[in-house]
Protein backbone atom coordinates (compact mmCIF):
# COMPACT_ATOMS: atom_id res chain seq x y z
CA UNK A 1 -21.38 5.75 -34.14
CA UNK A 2 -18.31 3.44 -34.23
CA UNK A 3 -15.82 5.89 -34.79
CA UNK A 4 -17.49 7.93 -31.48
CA UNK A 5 -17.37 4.63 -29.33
CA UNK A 6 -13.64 4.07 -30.83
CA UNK A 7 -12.39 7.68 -29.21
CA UNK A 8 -14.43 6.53 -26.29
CA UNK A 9 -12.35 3.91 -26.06
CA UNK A 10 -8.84 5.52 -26.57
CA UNK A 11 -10.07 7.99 -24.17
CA UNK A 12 -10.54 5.67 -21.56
CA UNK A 13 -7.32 3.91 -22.27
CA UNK A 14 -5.41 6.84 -21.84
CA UNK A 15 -6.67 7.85 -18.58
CA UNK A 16 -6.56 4.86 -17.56
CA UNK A 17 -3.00 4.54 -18.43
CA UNK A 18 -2.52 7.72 -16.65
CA UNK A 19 -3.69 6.72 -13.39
CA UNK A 20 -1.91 3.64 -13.25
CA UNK A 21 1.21 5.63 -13.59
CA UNK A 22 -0.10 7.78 -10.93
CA UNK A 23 -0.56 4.94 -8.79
CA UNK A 24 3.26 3.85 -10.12
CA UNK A 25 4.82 6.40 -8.97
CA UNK A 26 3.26 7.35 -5.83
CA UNK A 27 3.78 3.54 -4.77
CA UNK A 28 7.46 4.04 -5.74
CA UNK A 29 7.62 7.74 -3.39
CA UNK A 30 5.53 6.23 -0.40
CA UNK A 31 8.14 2.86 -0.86
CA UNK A 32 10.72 5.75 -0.43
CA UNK A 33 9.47 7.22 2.50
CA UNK A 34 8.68 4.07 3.87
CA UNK A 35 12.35 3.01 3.60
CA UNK A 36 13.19 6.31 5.37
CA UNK A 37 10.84 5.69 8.11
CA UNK A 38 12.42 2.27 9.05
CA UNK A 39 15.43 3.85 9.95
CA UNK A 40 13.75 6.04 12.40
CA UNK A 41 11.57 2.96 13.94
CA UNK A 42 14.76 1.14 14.35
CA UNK A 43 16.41 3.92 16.22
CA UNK A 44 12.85 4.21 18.00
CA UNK A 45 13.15 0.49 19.24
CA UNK A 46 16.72 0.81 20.04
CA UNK A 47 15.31 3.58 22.49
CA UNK A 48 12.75 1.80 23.87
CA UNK A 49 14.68 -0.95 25.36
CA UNK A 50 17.15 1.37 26.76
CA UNK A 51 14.05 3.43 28.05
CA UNK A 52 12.30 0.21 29.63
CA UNK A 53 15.73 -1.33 31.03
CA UNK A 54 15.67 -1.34 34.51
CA UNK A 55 19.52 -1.88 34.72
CA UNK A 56 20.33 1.95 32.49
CA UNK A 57 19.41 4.76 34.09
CA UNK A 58 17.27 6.95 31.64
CA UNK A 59 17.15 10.48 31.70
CA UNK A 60 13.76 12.76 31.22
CA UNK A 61 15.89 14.12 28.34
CA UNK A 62 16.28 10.84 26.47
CA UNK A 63 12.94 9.74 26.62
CA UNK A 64 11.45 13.65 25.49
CA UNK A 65 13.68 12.70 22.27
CA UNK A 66 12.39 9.37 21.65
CA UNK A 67 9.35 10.84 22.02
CA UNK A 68 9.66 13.74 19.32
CA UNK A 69 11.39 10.48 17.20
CA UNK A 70 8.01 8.54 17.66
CA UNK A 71 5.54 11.29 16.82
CA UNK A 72 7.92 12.00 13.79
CA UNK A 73 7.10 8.86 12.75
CA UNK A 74 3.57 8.35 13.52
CA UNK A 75 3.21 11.31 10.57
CA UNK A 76 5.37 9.88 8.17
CA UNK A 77 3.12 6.36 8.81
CA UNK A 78 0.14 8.89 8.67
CA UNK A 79 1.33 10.39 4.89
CA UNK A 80 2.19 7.25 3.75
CA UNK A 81 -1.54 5.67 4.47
CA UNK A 82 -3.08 8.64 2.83
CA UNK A 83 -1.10 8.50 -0.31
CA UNK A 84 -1.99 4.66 -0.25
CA UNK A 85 -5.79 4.99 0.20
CA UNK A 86 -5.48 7.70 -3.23
């Protein structure tokens, strides 16, 4: 009976060892990602005020690409939550 609950035991250490270097590493890719994804929010606030200065004229085709820029990132926010919430 002890040496049953002892592989219990090393079982349950190892898969728990397992997960948290699951939960490592997908920290570490969405900390990636999320890295990546700053760059496009800067360049999406950098559009924004040009967008919503009154003094710059702003052309249909400038804000369609800050838009496609924004949704871009909305998913990459999206991924990043679900691999978080794992």
């Amino acid at each position: 009976m002890k040496e049953e609950f002892n592989k219990l035991i090393e079982k349950l250490k190892s898969e728990r060892d397992e997960i948290n270097l699951k939960i490592h590493l997908a920290s570490m890719d969405a900390k990636t990602e999320f890295e990546e994804a700053e760059k496009k929010w800067l360049q999406v606030k950098a559009k924004a005020a040009e967008i919503t200065d009154d003094a710059v004229g702003t052309s249909e085709e400038l804000i369609a690409k800050a838009k496609v820029v924004g949704e871009e990132l909305k998913e990459t926010y999206n991924r990043i939550a679900n691999r978080l919430s794992k």
